[in-house]
Protein backbone atom coordinates (compact mmCIF):
# COMPACT_ATOMS: atom_id res chain seq x y z
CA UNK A 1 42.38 -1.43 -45.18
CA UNK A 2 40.50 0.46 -42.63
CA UNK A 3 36.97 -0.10 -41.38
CA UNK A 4 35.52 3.16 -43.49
CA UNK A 5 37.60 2.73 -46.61
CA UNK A 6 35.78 -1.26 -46.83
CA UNK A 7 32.09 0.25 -46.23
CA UNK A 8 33.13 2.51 -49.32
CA UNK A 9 34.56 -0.32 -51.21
CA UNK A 10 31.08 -2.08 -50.29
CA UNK A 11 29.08 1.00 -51.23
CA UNK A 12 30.60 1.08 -54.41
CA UNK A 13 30.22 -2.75 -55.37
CA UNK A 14 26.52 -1.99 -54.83
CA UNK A 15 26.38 0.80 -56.53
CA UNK A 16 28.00 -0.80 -59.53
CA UNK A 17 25.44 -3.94 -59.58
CA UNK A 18 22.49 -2.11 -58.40
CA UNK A 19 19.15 -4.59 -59.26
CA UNK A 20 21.44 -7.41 -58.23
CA UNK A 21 21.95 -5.75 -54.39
CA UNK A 22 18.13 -4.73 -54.72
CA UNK A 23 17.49 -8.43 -55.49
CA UNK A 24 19.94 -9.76 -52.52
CA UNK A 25 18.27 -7.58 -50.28
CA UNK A 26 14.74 -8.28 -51.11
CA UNK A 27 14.63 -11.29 -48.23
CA UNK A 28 16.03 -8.80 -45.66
CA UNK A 29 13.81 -5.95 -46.60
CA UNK A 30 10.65 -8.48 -46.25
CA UNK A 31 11.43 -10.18 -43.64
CA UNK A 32 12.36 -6.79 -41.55
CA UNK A 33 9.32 -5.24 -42.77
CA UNK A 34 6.81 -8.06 -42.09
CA UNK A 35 8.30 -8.44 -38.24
CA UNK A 36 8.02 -4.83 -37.45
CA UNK A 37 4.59 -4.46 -38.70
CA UNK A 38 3.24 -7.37 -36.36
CA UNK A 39 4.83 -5.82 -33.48
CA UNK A 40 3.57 -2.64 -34.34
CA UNK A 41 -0.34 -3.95 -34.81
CA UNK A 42 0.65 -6.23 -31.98
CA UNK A 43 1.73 -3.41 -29.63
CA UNK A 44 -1.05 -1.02 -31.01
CA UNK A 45 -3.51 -3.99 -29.89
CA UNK A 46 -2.01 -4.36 -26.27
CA UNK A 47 -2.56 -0.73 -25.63
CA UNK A 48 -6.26 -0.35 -26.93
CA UNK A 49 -6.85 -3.70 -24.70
CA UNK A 50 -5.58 -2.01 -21.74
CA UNK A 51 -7.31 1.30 -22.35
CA UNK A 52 -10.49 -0.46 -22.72
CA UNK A 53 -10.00 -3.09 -19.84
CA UNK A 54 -9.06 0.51 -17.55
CA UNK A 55 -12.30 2.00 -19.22
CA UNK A 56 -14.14 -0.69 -18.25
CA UNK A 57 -12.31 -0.63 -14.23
CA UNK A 58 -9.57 -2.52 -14.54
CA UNK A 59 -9.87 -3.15 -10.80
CA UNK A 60 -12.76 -4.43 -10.77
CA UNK A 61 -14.21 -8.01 -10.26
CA UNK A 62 -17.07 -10.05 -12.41
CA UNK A 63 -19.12 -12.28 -10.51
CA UNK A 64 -21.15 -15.42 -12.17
CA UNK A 65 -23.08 -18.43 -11.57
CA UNK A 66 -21.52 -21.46 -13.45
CA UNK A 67 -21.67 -24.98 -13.63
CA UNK A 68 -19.45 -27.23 -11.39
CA UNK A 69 -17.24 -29.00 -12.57
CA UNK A 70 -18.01 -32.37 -11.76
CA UNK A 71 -19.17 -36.30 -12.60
CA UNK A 72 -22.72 -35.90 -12.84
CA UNK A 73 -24.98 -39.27 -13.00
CA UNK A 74 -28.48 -38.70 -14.62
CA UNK A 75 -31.50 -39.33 -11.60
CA UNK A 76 -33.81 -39.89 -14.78
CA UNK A 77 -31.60 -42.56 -16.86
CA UNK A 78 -28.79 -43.48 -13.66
CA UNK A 79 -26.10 -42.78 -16.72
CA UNK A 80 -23.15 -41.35 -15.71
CA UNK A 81 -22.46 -38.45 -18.26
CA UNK A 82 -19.34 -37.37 -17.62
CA UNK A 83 -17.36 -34.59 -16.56
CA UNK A 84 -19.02 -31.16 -17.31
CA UNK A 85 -22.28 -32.29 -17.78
CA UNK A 86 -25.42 -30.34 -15.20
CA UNK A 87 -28.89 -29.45 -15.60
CA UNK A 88 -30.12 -26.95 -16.73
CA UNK A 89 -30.34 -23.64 -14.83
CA UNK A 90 -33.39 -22.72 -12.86
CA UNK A 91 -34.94 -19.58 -11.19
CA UNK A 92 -33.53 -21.25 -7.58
CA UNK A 93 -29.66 -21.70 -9.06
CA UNK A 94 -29.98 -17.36 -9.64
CA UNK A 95 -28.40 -14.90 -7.26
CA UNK A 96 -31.28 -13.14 -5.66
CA UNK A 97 -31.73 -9.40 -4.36
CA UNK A 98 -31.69 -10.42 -0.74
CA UNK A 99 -27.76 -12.22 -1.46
CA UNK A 100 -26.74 -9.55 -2.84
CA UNK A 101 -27.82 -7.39 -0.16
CA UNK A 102 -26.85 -9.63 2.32
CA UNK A 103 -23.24 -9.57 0.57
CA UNK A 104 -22.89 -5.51 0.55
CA UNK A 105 -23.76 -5.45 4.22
CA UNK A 106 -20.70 -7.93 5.20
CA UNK A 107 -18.43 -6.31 3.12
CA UNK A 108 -20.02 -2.83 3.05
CA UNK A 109 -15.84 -1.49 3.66
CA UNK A 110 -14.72 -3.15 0.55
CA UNK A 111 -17.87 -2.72 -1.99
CA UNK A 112 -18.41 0.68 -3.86
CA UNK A 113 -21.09 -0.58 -6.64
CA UNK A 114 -22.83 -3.48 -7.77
CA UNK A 115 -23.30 -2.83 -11.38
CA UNK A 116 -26.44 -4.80 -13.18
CA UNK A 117 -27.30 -4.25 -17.00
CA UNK A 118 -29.98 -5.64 -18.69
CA UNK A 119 -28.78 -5.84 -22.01
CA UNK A 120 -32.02 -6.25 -25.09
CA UNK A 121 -29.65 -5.74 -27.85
CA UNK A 122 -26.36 -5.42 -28.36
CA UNK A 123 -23.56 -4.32 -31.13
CA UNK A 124 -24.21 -7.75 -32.83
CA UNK A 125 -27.71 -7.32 -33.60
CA UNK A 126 -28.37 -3.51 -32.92
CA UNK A 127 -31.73 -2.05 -32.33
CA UNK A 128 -32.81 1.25 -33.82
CA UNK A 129 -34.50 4.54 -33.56
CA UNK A 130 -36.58 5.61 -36.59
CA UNK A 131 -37.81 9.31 -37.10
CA UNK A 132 -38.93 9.93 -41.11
CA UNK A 133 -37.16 8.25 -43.24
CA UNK A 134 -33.85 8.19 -41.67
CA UNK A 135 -33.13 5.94 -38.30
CA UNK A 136 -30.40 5.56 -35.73
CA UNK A 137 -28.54 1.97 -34.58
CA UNK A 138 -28.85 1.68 -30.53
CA UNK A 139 -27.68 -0.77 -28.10
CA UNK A 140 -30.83 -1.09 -25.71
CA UNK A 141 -29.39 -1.73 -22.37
CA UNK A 142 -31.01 -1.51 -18.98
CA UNK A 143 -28.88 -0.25 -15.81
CA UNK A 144 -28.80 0.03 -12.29
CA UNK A 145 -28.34 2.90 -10.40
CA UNK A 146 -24.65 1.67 -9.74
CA UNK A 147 -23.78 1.01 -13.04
CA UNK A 148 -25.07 4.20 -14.28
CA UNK A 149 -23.11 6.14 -11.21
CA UNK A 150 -20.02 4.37 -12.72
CA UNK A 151 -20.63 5.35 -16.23
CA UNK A 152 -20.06 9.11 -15.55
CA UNK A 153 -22.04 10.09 -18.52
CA UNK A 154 -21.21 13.28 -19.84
CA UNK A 155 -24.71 14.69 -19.56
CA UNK A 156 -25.26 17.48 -22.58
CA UNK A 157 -29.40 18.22 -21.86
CA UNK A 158 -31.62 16.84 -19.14
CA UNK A 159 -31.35 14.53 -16.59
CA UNK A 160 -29.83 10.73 -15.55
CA UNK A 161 -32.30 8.74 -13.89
CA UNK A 162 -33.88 9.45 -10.16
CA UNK A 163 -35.22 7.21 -7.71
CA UNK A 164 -38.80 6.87 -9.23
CA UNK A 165 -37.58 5.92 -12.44
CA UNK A 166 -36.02 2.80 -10.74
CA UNK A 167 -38.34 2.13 -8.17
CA UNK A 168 -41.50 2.18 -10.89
CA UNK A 169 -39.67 1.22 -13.82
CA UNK A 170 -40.48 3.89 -15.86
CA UNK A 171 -40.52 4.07 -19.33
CA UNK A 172 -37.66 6.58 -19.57
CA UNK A 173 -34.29 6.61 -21.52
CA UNK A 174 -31.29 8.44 -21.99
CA UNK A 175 -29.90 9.22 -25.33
CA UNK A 176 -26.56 9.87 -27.19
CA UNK A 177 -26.32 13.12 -29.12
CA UNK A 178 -25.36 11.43 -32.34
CA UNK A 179 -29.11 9.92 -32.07
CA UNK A 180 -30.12 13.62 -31.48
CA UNK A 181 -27.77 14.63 -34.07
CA UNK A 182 -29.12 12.28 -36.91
CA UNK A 183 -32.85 12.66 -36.14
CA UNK A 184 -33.39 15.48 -34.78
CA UNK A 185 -30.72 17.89 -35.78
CA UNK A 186 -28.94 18.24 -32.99
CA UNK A 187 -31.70 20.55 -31.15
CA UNK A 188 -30.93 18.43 -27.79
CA UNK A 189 -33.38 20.74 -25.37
CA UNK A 190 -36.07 19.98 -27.50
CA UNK A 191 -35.78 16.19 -27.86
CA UNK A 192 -36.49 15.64 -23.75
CA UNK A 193 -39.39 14.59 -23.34
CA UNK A 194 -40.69 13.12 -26.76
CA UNK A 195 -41.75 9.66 -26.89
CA UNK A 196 -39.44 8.21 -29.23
CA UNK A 197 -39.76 4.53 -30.51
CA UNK A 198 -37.18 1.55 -30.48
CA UNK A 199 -37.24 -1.24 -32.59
CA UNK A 200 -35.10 -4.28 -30.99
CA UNK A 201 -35.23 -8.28 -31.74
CA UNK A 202 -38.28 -7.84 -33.64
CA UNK A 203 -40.05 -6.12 -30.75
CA UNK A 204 -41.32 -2.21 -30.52
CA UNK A 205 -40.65 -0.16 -27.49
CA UNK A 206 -42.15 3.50 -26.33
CA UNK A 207 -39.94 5.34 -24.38
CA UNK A 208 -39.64 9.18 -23.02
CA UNK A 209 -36.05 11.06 -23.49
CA UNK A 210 -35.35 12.35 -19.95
CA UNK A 211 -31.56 12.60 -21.06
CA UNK A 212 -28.64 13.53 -23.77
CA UNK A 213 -24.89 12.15 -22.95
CA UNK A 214 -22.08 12.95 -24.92
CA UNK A 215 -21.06 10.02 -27.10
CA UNK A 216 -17.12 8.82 -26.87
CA UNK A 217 -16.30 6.29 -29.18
CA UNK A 218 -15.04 3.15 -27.43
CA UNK A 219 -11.14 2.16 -27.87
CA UNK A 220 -11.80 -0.96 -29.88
CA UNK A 221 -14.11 0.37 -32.02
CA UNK A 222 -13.33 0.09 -35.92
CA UNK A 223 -13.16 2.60 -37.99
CA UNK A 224 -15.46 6.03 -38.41
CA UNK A 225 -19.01 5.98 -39.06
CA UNK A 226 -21.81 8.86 -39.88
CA UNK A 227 -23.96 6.53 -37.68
CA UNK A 228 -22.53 4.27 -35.03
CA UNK A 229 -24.31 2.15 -32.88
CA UNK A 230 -24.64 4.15 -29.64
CA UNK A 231 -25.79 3.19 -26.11
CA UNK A 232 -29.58 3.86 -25.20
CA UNK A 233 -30.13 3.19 -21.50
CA UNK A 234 -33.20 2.28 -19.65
CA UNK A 235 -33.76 1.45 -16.00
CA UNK A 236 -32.74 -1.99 -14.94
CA UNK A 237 -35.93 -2.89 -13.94
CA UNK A 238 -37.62 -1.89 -16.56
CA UNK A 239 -35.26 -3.74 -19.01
CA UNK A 240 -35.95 -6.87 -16.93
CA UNK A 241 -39.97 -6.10 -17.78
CA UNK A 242 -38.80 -6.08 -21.51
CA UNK A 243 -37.23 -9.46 -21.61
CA UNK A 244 -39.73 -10.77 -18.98
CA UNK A 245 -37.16 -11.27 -16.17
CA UNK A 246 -38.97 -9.33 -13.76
CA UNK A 247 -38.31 -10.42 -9.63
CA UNK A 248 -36.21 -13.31 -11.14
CA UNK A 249 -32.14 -13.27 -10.07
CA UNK A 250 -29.32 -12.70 -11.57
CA UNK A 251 -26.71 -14.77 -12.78
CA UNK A 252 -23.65 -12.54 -13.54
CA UNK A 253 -22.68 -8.75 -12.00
CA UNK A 254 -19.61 -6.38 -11.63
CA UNK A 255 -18.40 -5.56 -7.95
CA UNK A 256 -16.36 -2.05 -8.11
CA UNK A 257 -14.31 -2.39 -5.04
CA UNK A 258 -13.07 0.29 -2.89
CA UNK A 259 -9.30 1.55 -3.43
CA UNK A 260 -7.04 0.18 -0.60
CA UNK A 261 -9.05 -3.60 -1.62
CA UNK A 262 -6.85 -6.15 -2.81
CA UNK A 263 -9.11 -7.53 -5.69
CA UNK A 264 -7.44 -10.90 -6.08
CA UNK A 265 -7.85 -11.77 -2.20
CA UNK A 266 -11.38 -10.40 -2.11
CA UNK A 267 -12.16 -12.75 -5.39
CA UNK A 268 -11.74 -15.50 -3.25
CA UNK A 269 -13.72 -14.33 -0.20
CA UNK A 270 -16.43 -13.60 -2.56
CA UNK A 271 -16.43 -16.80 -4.14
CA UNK A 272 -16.38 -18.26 -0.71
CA UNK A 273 -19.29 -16.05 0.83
CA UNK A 274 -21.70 -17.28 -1.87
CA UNK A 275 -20.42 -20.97 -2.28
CA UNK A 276 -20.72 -21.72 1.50
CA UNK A 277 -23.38 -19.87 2.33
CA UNK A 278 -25.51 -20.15 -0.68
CA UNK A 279 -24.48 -22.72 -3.17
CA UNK A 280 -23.00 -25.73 -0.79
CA UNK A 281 -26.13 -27.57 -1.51
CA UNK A 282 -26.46 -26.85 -4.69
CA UNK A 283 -25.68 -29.89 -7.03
CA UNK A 284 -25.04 -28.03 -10.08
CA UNK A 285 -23.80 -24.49 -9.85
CA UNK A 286 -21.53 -22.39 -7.80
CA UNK A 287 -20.47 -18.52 -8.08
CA UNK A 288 -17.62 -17.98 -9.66
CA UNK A 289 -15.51 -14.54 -9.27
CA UNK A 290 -12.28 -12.72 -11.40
CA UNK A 291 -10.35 -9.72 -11.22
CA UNK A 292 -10.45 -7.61 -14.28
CA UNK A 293 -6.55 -7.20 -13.72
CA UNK A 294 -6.33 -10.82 -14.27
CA UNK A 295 -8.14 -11.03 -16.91
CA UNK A 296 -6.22 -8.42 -18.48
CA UNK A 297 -3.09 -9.86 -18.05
CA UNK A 298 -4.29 -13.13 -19.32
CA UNK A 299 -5.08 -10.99 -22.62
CA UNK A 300 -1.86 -9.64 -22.75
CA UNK A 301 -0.06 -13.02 -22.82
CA UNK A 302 -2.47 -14.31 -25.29
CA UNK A 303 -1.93 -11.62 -27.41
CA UNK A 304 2.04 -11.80 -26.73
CA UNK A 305 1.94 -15.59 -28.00
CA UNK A 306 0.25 -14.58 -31.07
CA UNK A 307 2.76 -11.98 -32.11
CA UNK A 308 5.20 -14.19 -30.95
CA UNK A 309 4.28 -16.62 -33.15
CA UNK A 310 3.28 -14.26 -35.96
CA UNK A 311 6.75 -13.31 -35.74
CA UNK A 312 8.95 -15.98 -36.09
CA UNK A 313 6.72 -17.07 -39.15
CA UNK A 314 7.67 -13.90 -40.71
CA UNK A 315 11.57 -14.66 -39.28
CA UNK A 316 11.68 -16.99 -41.58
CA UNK A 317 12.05 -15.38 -44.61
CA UNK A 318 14.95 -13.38 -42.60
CA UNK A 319 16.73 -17.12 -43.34
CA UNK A 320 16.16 -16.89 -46.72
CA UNK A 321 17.03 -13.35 -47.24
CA UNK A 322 20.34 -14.68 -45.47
CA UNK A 323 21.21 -17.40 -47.29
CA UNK A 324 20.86 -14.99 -50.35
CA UNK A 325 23.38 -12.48 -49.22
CA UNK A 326 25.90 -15.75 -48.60
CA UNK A 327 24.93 -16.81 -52.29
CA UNK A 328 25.53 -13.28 -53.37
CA UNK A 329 28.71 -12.88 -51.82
CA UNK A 330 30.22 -16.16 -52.77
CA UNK A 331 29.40 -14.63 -56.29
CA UNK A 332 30.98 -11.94 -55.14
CA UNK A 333 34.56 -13.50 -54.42
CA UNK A 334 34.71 -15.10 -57.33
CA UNK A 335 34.30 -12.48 -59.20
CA UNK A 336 37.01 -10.92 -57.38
CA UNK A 337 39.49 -13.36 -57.09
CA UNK A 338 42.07 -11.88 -58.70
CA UNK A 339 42.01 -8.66 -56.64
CA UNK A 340 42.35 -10.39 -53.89
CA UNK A 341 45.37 -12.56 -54.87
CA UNK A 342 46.70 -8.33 -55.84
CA UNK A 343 45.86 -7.54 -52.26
CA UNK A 344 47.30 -10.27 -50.63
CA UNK A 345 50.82 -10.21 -52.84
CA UNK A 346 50.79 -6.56 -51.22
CA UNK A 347 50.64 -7.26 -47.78
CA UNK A 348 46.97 -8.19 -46.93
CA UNK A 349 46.78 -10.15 -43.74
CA UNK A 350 43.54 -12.55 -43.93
CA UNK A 351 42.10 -10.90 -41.23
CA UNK A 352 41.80 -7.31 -43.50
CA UNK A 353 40.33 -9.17 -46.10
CA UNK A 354 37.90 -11.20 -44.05
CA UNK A 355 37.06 -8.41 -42.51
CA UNK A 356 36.39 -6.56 -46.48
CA UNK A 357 34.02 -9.24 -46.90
CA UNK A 358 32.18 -9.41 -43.68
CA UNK A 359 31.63 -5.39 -43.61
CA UNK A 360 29.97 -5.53 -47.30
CA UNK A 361 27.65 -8.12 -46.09
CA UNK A 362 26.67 -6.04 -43.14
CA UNK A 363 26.27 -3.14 -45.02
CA UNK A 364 23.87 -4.91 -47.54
CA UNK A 365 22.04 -6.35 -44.61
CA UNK A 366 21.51 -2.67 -42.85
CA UNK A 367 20.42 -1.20 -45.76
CA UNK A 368 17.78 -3.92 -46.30
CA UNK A 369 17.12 -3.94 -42.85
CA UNK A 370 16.54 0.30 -42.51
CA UNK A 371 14.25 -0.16 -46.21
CA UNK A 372 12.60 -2.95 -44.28
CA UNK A 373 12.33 -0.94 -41.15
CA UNK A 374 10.84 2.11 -43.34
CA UNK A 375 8.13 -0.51 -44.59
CA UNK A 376 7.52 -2.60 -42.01
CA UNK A 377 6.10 0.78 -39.71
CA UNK A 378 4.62 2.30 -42.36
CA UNK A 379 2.81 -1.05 -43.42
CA UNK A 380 1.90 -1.29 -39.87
CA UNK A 381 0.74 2.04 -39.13
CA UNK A 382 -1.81 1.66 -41.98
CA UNK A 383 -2.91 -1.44 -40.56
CA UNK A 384 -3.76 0.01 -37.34
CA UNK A 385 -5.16 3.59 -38.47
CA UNK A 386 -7.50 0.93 -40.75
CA UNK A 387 -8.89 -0.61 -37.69
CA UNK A 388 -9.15 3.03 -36.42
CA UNK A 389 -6.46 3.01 -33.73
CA UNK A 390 -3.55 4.57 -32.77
CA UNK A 391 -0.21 3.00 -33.95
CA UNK A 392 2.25 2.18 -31.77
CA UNK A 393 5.85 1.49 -32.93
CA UNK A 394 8.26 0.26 -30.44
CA UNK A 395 11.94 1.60 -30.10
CA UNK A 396 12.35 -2.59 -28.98
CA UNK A 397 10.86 -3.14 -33.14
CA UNK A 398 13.74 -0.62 -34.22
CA UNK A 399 16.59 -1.49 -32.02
CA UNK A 400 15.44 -5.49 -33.43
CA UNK A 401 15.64 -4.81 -36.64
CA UNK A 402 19.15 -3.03 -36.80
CA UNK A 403 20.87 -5.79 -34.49
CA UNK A 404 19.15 -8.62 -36.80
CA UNK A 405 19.97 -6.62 -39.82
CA UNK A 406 23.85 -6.95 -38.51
CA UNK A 407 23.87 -10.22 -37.28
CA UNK A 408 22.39 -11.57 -40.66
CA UNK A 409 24.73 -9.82 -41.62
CA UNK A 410 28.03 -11.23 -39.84
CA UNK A 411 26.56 -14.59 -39.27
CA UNK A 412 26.27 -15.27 -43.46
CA UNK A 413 29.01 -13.26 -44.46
CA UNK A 414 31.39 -15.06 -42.45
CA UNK A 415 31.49 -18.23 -44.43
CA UNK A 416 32.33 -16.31 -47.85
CA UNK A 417 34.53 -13.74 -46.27
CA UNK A 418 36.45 -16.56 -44.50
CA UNK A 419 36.84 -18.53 -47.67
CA UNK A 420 37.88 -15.22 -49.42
CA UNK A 421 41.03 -14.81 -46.64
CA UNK A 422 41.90 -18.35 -47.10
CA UNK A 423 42.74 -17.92 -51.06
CA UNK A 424 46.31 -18.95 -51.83
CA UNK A 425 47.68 -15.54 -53.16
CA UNK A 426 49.28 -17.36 -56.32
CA UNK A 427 46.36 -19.43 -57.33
CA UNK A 428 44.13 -16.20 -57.26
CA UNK A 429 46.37 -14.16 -59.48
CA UNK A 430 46.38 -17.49 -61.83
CA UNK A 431 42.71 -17.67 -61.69
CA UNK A 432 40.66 -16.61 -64.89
């Protein structure tokens, strides 16, 4: 029998037992389905990551003072405490001004900024802006001049922040024009200069609007909102008033590096500039410093190991839907016993009909598998548009599910096809 004539012979057996093929292919369609869709959120994940970790500078480097990592013995009790334990951190265990500026000067070829931010609230417990009756959720963050060069704010009315403002830390800000939009109606040349008031932690701030940016919702952000939590900035100084941090250090920064830097060698020099220079006597604390790139591609392979484990979970019922197209087509041959003992009195070799048997099960496996393929993007595609992204489906999640749909498929049709081929032509026209 040739290849097309046995996927019409299977077309037609499912067409003749139609809820009982639905049924058998019920584990392949799930299983499918539920794989696709965690690669899709999984790869739809990946990508927003990336965007926002290249947002952020992907190139550049995070600096911070932590603990060592040492056997610490208590001056106070003489008890040893263990690995991990320090003190607690003082004003003298900070980064100050003058190591920072002694750090830009020896490596003034391979530093661009030194980003600071001063942050008073943030997008777990936002601040606000309240005009009437009606108010606006704000992130209250202070900046450097660096960090507010590397923003690139999309200005829309006013200014950014000049050297005074710094220098003096004036009470100015710079505000999003969905803040303008909500309270004052969008009229952004007539907002700069009002004194507007801030309510963050508990605490009430006066400020004067020198500035309206553009507002771009971040990549990882979820969902659409008629008020978002936006950015207000502040000078870095005066944020450092606010939380009463004034000519104290620092004790965590981002280094933007130049191009031609190579950011995992200059990590180490960095960590080595501060350690030997600055922190060899300290007992407690050292400077620590990463590469965004590295930390990005130790997000990746976290992620990766999720969906990879994600997905073999949902594998699983791929082994069930399996073993239920074997059942099915063992069902199958009996049923058809006696056709096959006709086909094999006319000539049959075993190899046409294992071959019969092993097409049908395919053919039940790739429909289940291109229903589950139908699903298993659309299931994930409404995942991801929920957590307001963009979805990503892989042509890897497509070419996967039509080489597992087959090889289900082969792999448990070939025990009923073979036993099919192996019928003695005489018993099977005797059986009843």
């Amino acid at each position: 029998m040739l290849f097309t004539e046995n996927i019409l012979v299977a077309l037609a057996g499912l067409k003749a037992n139609i809820m009982r093929s639905l049924l058998t292919m019920l584990g392949i369609i799930i299983g499918i389905a539920s794989v696709i869709a965690i690669m899709t959120v999984g790869n739809s994940i990946t990508i927003m990551v990336n965007q926002t970790m290249q947002d952020l500078g992907a190139n550049n480097l995070q600096m911070a003072v932590m603990q060592k990592s040492q056997e610490k013995e208590s001056t106070d009790t003489g008890m040893n405490y263990g690995e991990g334990y320090v003190r607690e951190m003082t004003d003298s265990d900070l980064i100050s001004q003058e190591m920072l500026d002694d750090f830009t000067t020896e490596y003034k070829d391979n530093v661009q900024y030194i980003m600071l931010q001063e942050t008073i609230t943030g997008s777990w417990e936002p601040g606000k802006v309240s005009k009437g009756n009606k108010d606006a959720k704000i992130n209250l963050l202070g900046l450097n001049a660096d960090a507010l060069k590397f923003k690139k704010l999309d200005m829309i009315a006013g200014r950014q922040f000049i050297g005074h403002d710094y220098k003096e830390a004036k009470k100015t800000c710079i505000v999003s024009d969905k803040l303008v939009d909500r309270l004052y109606k969008g009229d952004y040349d007539s907002v700069i200069g009002k004194e507007i008031e801030v309510t963050a932690n508990g605490t009430y701030y006066k400020y004067y609007v020198v500035g309206v940016y553009k507002y771009v919702q971040e990549s990882l952000s979820f969902g659409v909102s008629d008020n978002p939590t936006t950015d207000l900035y502040i000078p870095y100084d005066t944020a450092r008033i606010a939380t009463h941090k004034q000519n104290k250090g620092i004790d965590y920064c981002n280094i933007v590096t130049t191009i031609d830097t190579n950011n995992d060698e200059f990590a180490a020099q960095v960590r080595d500039f501060f350690n030997v220079k600055y922190y060899a006597r300290n007992d407690a604390y050292e400077v620590a410093c990463v590469s965004m790139a590295s930390m990005m591609d130790s997000m990746n392979s976290m992620i990766s190991m999720i969906q990879l484990a994600l997905t073999v979970i949902a594998a699983i019922s791929l082994l069930v839907g399996g073993i239920g197209v074997m059942n099915i087509m063992i069902v199958s041959i009996t049923e058809r016993t006696k056709e096959i003992g006709t086909r094999k009195a006319l000539g049959a070799t075993n190899g046409s009909i294992r071959l019969q048997f092993i097409t049908e099960s395919v053919v039940i496996c790739l429909i289940g598998g291109a229903i589950g393929m139908l699903a298993g993007v659309g299931l994930g595609t409404f995942a991801v548009k929920m957590m307001g992204y963009e979805a990503a489906v892989s042509v890897e999640s497509i070419i996967l599910a039509v080489g597992v749909s087959m090889a289900v498929g082969v792999f448990f049709g070939y025990y009923p096809a073979n036993k099919a081929a192996k019928l003695n032509p005489i018993d099977a026209l005797r059986y009843e």
